[in-house]
N, C-alpha and C. Protein backbone atom coordinates (compact mmCIF):
# COMPACT_ATOMS: atom_id res chain seq x y z
N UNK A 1 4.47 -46.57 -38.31
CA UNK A 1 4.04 -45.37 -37.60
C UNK A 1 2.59 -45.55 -37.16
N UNK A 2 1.95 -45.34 -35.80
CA UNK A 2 0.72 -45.65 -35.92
C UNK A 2 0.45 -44.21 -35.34
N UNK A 3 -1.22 -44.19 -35.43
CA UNK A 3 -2.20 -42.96 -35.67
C UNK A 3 -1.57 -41.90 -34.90
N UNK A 4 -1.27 -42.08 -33.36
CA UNK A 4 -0.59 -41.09 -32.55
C UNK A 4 0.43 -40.57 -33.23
N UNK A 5 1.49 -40.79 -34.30
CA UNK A 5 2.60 -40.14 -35.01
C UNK A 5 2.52 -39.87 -36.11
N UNK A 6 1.15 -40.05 -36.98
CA UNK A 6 0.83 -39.51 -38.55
C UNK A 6 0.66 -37.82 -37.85
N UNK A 7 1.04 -36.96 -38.18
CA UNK A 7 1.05 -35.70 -38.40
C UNK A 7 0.09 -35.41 -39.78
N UNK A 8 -0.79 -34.34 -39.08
CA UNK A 8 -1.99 -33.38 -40.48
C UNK A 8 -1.11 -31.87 -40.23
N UNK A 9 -0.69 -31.15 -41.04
CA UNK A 9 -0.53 -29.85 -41.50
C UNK A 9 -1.65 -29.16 -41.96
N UNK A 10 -2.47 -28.35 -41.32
CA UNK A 10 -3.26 -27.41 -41.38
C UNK A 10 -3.14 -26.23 -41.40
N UNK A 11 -3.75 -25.06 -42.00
CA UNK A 11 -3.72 -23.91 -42.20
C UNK A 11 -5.16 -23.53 -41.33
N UNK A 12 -4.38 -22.78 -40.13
CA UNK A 12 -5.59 -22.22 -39.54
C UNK A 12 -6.55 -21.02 -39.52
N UNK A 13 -7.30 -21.04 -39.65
CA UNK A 13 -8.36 -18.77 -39.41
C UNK A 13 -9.25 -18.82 -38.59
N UNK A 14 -9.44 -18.18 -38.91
CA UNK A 14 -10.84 -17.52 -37.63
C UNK A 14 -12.15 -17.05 -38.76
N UNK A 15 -13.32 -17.33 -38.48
CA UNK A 15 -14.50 -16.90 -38.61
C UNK A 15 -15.64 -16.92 -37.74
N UNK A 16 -15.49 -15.72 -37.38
CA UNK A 16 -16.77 -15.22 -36.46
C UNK A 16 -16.85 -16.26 -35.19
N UNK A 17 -15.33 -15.86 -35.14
CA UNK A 17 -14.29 -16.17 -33.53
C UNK A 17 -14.36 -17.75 -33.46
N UNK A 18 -15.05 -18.56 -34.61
CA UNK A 18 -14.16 -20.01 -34.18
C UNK A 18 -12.84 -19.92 -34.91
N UNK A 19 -12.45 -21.15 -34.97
CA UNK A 19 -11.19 -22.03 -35.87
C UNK A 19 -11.57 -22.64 -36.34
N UNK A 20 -11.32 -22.62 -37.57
CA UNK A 20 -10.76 -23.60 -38.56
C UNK A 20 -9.99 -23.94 -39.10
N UNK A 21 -9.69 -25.35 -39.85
CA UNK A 21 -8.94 -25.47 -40.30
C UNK A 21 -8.79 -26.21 -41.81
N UNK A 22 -8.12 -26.07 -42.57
CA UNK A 22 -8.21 -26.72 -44.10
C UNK A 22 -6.62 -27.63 -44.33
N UNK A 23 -7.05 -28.62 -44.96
CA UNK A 23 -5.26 -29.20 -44.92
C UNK A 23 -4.16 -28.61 -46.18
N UNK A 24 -2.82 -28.48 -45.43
CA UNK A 24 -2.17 -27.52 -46.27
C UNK A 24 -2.30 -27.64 -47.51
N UNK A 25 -1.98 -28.96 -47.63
CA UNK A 25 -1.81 -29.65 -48.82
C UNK A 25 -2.61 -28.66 -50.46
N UNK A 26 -3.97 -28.44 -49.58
CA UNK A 26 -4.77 -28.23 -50.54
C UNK A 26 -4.67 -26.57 -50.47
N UNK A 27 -3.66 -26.33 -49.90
CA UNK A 27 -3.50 -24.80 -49.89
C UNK A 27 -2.87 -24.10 -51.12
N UNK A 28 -2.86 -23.33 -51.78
CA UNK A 28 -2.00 -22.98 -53.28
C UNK A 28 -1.14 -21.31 -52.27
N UNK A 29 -1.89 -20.95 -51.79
CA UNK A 29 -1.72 -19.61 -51.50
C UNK A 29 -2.14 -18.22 -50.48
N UNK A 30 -2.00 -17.58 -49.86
CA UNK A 30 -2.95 -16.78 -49.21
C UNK A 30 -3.07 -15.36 -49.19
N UNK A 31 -3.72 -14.52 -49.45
CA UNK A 31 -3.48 -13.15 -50.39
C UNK A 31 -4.38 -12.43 -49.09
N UNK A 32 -4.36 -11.03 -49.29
CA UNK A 32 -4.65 -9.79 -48.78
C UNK A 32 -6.04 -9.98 -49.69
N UNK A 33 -7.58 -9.88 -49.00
CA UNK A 33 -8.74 -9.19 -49.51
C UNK A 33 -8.35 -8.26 -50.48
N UNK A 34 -8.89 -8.49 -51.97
CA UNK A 34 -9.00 -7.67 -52.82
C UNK A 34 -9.84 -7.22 -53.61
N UNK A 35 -10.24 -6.04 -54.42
CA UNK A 35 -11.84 -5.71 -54.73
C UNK A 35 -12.05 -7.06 -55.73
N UNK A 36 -13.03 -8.33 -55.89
CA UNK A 36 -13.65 -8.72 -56.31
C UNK A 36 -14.92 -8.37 -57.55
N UNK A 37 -14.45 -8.93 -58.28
CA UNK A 37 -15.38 -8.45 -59.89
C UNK A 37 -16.86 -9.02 -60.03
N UNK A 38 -18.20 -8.92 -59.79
CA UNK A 38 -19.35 -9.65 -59.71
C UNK A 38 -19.32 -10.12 -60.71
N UNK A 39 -20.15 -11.90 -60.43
CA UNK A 39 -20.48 -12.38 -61.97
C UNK A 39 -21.75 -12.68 -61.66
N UNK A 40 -22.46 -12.34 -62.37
CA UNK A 40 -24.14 -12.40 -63.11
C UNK A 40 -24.17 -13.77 -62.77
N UNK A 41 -25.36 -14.21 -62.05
CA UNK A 41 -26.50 -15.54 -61.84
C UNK A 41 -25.32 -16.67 -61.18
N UNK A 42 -24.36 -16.49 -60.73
CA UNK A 42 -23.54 -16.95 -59.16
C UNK A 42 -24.51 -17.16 -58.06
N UNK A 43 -23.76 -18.50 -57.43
CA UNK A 43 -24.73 -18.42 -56.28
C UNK A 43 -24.47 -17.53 -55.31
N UNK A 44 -25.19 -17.15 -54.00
CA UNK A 44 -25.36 -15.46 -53.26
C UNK A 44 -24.07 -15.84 -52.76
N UNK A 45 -23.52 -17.15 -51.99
CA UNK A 45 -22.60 -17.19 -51.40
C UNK A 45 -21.24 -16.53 -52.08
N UNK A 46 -21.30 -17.13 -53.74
CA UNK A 46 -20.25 -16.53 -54.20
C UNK A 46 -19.80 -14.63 -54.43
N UNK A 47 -18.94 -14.01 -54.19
CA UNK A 47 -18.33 -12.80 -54.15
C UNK A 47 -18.59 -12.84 -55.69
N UNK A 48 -17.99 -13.31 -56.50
CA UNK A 48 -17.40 -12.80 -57.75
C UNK A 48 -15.64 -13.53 -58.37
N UNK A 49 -15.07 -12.96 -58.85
CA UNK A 49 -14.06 -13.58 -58.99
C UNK A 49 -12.67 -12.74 -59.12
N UNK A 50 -11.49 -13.16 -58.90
CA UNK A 50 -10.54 -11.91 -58.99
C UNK A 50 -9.49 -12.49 -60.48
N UNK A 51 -8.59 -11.74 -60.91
CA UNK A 51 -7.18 -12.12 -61.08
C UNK A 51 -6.11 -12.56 -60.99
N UNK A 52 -5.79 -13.86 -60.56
CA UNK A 52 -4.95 -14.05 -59.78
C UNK A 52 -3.57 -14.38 -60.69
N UNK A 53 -2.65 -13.61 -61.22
CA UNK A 53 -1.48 -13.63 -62.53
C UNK A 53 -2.29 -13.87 -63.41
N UNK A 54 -3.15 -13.56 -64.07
CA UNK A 54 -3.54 -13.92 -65.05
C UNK A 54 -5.00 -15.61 -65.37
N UNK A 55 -5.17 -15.98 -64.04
CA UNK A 55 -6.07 -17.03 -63.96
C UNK A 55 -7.36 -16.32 -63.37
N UNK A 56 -8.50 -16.44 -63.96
CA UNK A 56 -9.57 -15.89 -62.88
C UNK A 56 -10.23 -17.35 -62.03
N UNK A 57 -10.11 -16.23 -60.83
CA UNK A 57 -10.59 -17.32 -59.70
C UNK A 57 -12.18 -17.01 -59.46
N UNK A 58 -12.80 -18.07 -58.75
CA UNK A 58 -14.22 -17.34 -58.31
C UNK A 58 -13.40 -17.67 -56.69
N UNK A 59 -14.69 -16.45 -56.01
CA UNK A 59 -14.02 -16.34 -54.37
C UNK A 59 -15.53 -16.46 -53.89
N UNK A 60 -15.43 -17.41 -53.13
CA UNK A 60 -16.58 -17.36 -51.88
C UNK A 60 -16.46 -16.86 -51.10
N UNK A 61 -17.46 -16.17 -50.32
CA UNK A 61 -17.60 -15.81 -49.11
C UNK A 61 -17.60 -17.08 -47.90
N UNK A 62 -16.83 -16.96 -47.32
CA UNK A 62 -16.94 -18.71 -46.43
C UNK A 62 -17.93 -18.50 -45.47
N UNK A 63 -18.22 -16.86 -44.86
CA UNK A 63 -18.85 -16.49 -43.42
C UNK A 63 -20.56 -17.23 -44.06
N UNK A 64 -20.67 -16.55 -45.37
CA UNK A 64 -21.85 -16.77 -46.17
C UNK A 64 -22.32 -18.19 -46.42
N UNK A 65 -21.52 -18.89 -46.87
CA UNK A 65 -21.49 -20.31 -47.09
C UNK A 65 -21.99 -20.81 -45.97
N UNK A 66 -20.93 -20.88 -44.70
CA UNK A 66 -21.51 -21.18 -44.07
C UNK A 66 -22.62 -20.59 -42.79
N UNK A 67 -23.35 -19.98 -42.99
CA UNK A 67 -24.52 -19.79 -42.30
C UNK A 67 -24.44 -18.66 -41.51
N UNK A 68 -23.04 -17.81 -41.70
CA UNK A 68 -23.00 -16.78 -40.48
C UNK A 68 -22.98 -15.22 -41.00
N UNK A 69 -23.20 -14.67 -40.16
CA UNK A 69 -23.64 -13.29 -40.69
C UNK A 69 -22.28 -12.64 -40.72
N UNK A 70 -22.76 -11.48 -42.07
CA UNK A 70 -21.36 -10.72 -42.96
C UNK A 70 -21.13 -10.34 -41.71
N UNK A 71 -19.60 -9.53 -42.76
CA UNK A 71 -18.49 -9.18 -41.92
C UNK A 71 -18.24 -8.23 -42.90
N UNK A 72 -17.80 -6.82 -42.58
CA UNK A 72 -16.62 -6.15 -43.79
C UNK A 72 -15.75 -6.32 -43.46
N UNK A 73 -14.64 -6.45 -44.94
CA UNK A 73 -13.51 -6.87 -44.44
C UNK A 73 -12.78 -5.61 -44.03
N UNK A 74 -11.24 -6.05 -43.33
CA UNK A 74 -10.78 -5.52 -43.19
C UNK A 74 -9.19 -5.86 -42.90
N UNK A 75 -7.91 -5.31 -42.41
CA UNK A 75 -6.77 -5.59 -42.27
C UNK A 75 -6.36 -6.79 -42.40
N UNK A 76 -6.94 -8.18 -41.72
CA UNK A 76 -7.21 -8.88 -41.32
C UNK A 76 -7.74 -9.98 -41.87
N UNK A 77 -8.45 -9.58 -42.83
CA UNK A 77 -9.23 -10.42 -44.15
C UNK A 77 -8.26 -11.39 -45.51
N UNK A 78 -8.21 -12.41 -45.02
CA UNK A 78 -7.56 -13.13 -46.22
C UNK A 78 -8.32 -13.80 -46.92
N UNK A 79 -7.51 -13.67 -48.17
CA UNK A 79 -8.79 -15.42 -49.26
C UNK A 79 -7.15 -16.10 -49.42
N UNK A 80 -7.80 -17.16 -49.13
CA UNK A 80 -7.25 -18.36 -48.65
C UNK A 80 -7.05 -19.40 -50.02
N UNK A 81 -6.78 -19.22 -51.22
CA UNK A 81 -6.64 -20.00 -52.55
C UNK A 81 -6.30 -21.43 -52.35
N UNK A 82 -7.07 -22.15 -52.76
CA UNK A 82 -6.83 -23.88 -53.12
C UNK A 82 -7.47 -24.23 -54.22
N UNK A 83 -6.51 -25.27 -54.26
CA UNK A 83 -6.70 -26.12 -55.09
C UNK A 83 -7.05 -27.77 -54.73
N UNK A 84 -8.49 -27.87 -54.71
CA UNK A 84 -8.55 -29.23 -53.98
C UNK A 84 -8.68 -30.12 -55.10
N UNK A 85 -9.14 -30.40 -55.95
CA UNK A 85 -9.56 -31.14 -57.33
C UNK A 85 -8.93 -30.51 -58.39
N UNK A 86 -7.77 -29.97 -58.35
CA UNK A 86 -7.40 -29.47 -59.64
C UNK A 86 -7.70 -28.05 -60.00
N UNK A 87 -8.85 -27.41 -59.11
CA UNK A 87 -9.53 -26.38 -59.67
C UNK A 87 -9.44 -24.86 -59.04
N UNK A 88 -9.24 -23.94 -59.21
CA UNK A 88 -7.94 -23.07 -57.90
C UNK A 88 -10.01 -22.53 -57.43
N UNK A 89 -10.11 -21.91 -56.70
CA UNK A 89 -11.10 -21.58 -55.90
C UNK A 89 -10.65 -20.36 -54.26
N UNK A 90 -11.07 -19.14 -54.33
CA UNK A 90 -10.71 -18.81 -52.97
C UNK A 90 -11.47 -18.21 -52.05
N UNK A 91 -11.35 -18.17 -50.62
CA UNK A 91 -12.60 -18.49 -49.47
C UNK A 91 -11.75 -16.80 -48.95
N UNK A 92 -12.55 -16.58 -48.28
CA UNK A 92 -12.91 -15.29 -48.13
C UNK A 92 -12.83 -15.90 -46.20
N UNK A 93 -11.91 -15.63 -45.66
CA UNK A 93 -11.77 -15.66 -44.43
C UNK A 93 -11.74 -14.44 -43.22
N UNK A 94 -11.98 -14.46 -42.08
CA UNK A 94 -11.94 -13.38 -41.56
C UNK A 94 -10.10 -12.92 -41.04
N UNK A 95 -9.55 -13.91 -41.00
CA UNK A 95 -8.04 -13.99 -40.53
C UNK A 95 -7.55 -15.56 -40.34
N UNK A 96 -6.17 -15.33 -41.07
CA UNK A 96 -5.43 -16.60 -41.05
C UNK A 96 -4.31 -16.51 -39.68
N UNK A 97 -4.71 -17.73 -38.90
CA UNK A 97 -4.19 -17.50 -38.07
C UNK A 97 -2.43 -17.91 -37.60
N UNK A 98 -2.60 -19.78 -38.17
CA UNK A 98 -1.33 -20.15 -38.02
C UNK A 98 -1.43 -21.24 -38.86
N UNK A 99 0.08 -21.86 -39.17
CA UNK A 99 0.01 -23.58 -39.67
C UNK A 99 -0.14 -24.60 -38.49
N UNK A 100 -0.65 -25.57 -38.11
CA UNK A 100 -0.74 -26.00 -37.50
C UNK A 100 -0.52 -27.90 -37.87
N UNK A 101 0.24 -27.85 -36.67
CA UNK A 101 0.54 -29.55 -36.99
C UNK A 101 -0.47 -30.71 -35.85
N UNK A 102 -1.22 -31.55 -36.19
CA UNK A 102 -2.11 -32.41 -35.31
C UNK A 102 -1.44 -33.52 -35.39
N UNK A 103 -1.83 -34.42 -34.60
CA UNK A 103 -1.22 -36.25 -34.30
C UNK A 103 -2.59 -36.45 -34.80
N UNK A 104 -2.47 -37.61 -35.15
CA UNK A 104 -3.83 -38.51 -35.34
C UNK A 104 -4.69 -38.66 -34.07
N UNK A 105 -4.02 -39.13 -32.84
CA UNK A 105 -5.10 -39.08 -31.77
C UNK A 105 -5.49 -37.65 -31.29
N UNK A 106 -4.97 -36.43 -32.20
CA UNK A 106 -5.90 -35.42 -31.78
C UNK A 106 -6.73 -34.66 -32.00
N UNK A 107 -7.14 -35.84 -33.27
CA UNK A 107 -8.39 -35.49 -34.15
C UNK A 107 -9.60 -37.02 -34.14
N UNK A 108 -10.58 -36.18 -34.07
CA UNK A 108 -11.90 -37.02 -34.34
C UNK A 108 -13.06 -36.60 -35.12
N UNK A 109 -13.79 -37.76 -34.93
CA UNK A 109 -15.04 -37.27 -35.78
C UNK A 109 -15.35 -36.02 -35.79
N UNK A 110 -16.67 -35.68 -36.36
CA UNK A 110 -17.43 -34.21 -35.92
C UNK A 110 -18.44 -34.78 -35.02
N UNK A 111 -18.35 -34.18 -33.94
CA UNK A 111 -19.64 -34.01 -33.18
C UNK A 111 -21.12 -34.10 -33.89
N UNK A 112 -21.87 -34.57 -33.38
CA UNK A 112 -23.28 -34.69 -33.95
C UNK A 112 -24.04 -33.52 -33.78
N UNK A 113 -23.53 -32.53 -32.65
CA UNK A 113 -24.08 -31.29 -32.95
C UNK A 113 -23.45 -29.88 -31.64
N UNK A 114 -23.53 -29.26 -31.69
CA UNK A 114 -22.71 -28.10 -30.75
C UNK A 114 -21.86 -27.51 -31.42
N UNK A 115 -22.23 -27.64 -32.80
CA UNK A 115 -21.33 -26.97 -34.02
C UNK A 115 -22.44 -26.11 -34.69
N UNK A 116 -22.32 -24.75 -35.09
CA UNK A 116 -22.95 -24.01 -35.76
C UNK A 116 -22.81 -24.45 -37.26
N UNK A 117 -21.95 -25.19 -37.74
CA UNK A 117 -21.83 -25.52 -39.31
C UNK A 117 -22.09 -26.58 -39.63
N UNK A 118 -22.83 -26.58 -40.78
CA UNK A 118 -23.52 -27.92 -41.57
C UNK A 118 -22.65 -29.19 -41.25
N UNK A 119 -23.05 -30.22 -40.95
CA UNK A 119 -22.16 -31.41 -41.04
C UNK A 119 -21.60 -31.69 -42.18
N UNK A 120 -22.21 -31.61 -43.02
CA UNK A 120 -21.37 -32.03 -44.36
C UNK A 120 -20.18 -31.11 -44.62
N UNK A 121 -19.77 -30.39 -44.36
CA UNK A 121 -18.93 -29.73 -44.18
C UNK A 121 -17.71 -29.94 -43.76
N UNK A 122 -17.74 -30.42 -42.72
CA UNK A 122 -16.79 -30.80 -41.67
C UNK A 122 -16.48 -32.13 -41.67
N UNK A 123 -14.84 -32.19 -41.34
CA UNK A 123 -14.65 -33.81 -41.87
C UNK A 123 -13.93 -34.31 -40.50
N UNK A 124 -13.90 -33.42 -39.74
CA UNK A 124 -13.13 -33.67 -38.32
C UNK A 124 -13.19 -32.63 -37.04
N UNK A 125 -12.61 -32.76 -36.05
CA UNK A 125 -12.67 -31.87 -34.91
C UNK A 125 -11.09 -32.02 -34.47
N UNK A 126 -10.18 -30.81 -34.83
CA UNK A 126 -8.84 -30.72 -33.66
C UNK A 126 -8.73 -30.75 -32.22
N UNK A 127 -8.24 -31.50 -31.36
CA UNK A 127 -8.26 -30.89 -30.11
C UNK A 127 -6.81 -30.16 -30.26
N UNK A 128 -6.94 -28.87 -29.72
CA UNK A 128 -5.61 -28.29 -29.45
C UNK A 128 -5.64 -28.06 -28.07
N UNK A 129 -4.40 -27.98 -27.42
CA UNK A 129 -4.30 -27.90 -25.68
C UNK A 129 -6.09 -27.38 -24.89
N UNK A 130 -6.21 -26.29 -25.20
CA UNK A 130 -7.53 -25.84 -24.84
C UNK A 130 -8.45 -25.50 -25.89
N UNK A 131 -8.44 -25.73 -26.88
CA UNK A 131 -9.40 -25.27 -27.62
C UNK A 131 -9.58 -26.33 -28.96
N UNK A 132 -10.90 -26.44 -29.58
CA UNK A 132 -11.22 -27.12 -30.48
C UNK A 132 -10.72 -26.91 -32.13
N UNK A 133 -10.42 -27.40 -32.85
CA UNK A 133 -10.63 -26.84 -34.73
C UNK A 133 -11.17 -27.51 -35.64
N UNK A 134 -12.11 -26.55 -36.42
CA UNK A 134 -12.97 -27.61 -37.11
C UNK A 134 -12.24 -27.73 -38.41
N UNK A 135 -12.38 -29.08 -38.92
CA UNK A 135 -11.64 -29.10 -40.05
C UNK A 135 -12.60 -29.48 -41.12
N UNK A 136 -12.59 -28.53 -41.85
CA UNK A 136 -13.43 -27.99 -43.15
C UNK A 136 -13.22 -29.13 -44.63
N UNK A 137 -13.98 -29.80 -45.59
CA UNK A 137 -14.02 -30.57 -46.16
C UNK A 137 -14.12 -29.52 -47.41
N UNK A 138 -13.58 -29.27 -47.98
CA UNK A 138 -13.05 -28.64 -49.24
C UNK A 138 -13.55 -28.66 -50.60
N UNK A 139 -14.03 -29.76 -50.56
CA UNK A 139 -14.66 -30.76 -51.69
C UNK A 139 -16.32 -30.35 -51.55
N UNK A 140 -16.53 -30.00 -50.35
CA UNK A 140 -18.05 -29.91 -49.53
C UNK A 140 -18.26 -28.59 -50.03
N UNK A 141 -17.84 -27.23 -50.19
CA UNK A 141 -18.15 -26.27 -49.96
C UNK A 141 -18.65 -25.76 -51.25
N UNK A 142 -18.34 -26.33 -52.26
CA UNK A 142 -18.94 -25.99 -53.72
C UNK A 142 -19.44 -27.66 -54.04
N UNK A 143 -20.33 -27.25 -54.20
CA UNK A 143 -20.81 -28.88 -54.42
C UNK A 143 -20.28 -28.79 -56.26
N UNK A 144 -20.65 -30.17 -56.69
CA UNK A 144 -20.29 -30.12 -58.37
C UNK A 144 -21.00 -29.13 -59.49
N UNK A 145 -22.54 -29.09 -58.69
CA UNK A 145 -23.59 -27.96 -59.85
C UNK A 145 -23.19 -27.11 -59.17
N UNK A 146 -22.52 -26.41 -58.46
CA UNK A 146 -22.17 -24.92 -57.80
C UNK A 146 -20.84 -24.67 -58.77
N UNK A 147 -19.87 -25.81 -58.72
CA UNK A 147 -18.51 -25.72 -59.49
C UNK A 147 -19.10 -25.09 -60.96
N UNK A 148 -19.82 -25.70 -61.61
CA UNK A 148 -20.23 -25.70 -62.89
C UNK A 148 -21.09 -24.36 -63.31
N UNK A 149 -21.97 -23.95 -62.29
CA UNK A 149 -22.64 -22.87 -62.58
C UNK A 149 -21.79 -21.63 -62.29
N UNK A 150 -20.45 -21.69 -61.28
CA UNK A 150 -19.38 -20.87 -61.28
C UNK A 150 -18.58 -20.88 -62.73
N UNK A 151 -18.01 -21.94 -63.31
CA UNK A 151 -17.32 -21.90 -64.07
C UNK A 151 -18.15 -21.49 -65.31
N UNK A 152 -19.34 -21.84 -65.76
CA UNK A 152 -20.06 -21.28 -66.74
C UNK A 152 -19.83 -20.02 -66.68
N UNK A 153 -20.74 -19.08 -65.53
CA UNK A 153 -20.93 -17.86 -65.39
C UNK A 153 -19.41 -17.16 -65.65
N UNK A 154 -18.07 -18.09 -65.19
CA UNK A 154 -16.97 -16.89 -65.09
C UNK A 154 -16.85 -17.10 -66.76
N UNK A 155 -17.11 -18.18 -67.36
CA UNK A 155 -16.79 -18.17 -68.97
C UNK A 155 -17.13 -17.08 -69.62
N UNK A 156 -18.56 -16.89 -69.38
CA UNK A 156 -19.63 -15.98 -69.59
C UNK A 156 -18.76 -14.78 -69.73
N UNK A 157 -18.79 -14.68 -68.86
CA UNK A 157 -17.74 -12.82 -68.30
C UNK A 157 -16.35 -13.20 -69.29
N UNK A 158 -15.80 -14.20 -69.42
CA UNK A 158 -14.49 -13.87 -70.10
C UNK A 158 -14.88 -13.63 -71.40
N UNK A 159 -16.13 -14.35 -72.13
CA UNK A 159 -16.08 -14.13 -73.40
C UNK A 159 -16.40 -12.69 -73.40
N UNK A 160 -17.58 -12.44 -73.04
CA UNK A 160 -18.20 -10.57 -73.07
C UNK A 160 -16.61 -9.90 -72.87
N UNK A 161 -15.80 -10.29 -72.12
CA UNK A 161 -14.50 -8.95 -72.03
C UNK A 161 -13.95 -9.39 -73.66
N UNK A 162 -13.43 -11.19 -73.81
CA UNK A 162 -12.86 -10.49 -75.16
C UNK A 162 -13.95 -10.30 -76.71
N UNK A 163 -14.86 -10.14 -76.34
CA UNK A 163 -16.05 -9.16 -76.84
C UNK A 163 -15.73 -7.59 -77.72
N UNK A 164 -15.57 -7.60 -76.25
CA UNK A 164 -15.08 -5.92 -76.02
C UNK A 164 -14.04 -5.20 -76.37
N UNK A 165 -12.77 -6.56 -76.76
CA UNK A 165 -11.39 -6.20 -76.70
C UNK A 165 -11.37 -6.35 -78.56
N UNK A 166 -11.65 -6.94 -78.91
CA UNK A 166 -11.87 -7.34 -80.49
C UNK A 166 -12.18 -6.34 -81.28
């Protein structure tokens, strides 16, 4: 099979009217905006964390992360749950739009610049018939001391609840 017939499965949204995109693969799930629980000394990007059956997740704000100004949510608002390393995590999107299937020749590098989002970020560019998708690096968006100072802080909060419950 060469590059023109490898197929990427992407999960597409919208933030602050681009596209993006994340590969399914690393998708677990996609839920309705829900009230979010703050955790103490998180970085600003992070929301807080929810419930998800019984696992607490931390949820980023993605608009925040990456560089663009809030949004309230609304109808429209999904967190987008993955699991890229094992570790469930969910992004705070403005709307999920579609799955989307690419060929290899219809993806390339990232541009060196005409992108509002950090390069490190981005691990590719979709062409779709008329329009571009950026494809988001997963691994990029919590760096390892962000993972760690999340997972501390949500520890933090679980012990204080069963604290409370005892």
């Amino acid at each position: 099979m060469d590059q023109s017939e490898e197929m990427l499965e992407l999960v597409g949204f919208k933030l602050e009217g681009e596209e993006f995109g994340v590969p399914i693969q690393s998708v677990r799930e996609i839920i309705r905006m829900q009230n979010v629980t703050r955790v103490p000394h998180a970085p600003e990007f992070v929301e807080g964390v929810i419930n998800l059956r019984g696992q607490v997740v931390p949820i980023v704000d993605l608009r925040k992360r990456l560089g663009m100004p809030p949004k309230e949510s609304d109808r429209l608002t999904r967190i987008i749950i993955v699991e890229p390393d094992g570790e469930l995590a969910g992004f705070i999107v403005d709307s999920v739009t579609e799955v989307l299937r690419l060929r290899g020749d219809q993806i390339e590098p990232p541009p060196e610049m005409a992108v509002r989002v950090e390069q490190r970020y981005i691990t590719a560019v979709g062409k779709l018939d008329d329009r571009l998708l950026i494809l988001l690096d997963l691994q990029q968006i919590l760096s390892p001391e962000e993972r760690e100072q999340v997972r501390s802080s949500r520890l933090n909060k679980l012990d204080r609840k069963r604290e409370v419950q005892i």
